[in-house]
C-alpha atoms as a PDB file:
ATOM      1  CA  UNK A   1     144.886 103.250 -21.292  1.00  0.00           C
ATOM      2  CA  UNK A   2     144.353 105.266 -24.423  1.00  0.00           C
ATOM      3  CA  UNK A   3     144.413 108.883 -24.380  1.00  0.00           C
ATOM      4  CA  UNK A   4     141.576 111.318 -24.717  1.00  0.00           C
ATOM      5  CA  UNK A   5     143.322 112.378 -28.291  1.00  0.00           C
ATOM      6  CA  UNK A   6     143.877 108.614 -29.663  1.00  0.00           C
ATOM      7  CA  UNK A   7     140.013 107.568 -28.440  1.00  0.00           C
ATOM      8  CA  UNK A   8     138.501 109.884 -31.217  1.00  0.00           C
ATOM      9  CA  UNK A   9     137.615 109.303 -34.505  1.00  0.00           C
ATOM     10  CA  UNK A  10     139.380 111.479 -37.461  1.00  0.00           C
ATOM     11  CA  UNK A  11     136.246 113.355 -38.100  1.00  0.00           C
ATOM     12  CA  UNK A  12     135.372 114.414 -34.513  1.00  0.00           C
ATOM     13  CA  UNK A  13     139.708 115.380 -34.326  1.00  0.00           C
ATOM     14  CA  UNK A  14     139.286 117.482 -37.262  1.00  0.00           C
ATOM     15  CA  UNK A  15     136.058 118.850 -35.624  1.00  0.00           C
ATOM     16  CA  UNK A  16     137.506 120.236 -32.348  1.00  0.00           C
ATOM     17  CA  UNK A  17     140.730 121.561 -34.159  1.00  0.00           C
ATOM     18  CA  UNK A  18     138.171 123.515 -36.006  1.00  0.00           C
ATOM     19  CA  UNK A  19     136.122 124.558 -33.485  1.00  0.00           C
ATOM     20  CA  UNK A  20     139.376 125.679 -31.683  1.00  0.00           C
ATOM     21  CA  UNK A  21     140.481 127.757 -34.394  1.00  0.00           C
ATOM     22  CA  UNK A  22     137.097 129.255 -34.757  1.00  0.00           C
ATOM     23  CA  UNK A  23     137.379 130.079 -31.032  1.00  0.00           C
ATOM     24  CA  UNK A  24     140.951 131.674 -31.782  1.00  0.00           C
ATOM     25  CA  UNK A  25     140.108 133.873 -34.117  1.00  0.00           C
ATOM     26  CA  UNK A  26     136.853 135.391 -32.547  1.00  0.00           C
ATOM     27  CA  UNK A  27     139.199 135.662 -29.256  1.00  0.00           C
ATOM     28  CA  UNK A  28     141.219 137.767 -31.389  1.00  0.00           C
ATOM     29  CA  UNK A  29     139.037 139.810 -33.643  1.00  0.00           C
ATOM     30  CA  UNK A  30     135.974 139.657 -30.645  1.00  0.00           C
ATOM     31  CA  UNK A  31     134.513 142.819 -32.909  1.00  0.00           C
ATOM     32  CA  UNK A  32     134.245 140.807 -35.740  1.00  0.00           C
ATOM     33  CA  UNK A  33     132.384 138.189 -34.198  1.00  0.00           C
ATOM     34  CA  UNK A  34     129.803 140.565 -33.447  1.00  0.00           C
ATOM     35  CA  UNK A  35     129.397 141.567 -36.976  1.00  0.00           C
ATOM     36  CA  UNK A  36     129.536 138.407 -38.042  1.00  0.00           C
ATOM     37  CA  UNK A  37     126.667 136.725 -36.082  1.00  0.00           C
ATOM     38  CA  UNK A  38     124.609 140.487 -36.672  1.00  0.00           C
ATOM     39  CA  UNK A  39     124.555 139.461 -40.173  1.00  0.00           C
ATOM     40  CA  UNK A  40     123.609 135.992 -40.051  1.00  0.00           C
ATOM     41  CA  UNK A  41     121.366 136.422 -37.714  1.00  0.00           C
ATOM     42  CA  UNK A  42     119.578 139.301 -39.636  1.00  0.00           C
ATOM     43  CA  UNK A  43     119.530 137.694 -42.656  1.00  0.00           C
ATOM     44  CA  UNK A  44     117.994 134.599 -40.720  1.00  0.00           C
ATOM     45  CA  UNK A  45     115.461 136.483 -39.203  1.00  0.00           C
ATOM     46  CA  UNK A  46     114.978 138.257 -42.525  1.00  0.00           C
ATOM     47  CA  UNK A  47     114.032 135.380 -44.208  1.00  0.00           C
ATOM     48  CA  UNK A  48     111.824 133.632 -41.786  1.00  0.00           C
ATOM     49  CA  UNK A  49     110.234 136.698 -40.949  1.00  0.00           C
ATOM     50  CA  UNK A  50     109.161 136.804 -45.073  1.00  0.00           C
ATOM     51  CA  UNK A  51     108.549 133.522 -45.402  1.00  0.00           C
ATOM     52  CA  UNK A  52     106.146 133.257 -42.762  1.00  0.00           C
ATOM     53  CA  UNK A  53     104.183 136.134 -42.703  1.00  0.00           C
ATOM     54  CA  UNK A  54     105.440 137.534 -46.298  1.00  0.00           C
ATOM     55  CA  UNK A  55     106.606 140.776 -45.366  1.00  0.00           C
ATOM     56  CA  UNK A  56     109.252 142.807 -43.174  1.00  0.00           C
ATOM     57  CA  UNK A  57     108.452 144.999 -40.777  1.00  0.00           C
ATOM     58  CA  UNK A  58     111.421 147.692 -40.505  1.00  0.00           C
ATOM     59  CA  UNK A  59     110.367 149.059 -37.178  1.00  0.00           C
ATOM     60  CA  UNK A  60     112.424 145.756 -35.816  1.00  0.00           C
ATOM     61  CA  UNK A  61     115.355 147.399 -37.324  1.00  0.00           C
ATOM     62  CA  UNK A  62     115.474 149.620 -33.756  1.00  0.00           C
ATOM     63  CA  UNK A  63     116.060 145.979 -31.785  1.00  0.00           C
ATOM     64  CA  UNK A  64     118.716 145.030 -34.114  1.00  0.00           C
ATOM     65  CA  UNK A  65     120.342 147.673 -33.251  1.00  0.00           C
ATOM     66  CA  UNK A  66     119.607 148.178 -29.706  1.00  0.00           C
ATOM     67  CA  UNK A  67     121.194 144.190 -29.127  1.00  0.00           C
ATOM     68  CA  UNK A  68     123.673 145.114 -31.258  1.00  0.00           C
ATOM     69  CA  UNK A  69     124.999 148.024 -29.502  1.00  0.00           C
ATOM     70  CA  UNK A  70     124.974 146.131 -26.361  1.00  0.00           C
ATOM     71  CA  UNK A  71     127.330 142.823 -27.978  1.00  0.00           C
ATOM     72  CA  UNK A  72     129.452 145.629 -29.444  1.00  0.00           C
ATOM     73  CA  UNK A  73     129.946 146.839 -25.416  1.00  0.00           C
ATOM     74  CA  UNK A  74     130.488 143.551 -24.274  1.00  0.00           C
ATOM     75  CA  UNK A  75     133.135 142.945 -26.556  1.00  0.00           C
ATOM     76  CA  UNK A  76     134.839 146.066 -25.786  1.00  0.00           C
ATOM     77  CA  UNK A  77     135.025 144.882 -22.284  1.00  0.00           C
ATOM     78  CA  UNK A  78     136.036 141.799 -23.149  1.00  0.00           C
ATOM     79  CA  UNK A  79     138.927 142.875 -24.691  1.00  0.00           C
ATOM     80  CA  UNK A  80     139.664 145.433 -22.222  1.00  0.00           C
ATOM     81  CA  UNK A  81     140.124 142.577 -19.498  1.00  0.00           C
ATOM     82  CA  UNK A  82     141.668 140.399 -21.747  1.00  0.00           C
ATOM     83  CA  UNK A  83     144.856 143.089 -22.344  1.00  0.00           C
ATOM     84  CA  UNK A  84     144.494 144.149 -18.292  1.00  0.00           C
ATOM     85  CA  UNK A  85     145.333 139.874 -17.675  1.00  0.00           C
ATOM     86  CA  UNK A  86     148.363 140.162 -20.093  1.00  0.00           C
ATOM     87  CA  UNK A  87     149.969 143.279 -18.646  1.00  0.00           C
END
């Protein structure tokens, strides 16, 4: 029988070793990740937000931040339990 490895195409190989070393890094830098998805995600909503009913409110700023906070704790925990697991 052929292996798991040898039964996927190139493309879908190259896929998961990139999806693995996406996964790596965040696992490494979790506070980045945070930051990272807060900006895409605000310039997302951003734009859909104009395009759809052509303006931006900034009182939403307060939920940004608010869900924001909150990722930034759960990282901090995450991290916390991940150096408790290596000790």
């Amino acid at each position: 029988m052929w292996s798991d490895e040898r039964k996927r195409s190139r493309g879908e190989r190259y896929e998961f070793f990139l999806v693995s070393q996406i996964n790596d890094y965040f696992e490494q830098h979790p506070y980045q990740e945070v930051f990272i998805l807060a900006i895409v995600g605000s310039i997302l909503g951003i734009t859909i937000e104009y395009l759809v009913n052509g303006n931006f409110l900034i009182e939403n700023i307060w939920t940004f931040l608010f869900l924001n906070l909150g990722f930034l704790y759960q990282a901090y925990r995450k991290q916390k339990r991940t150096k408790e697991k290596k000790k």
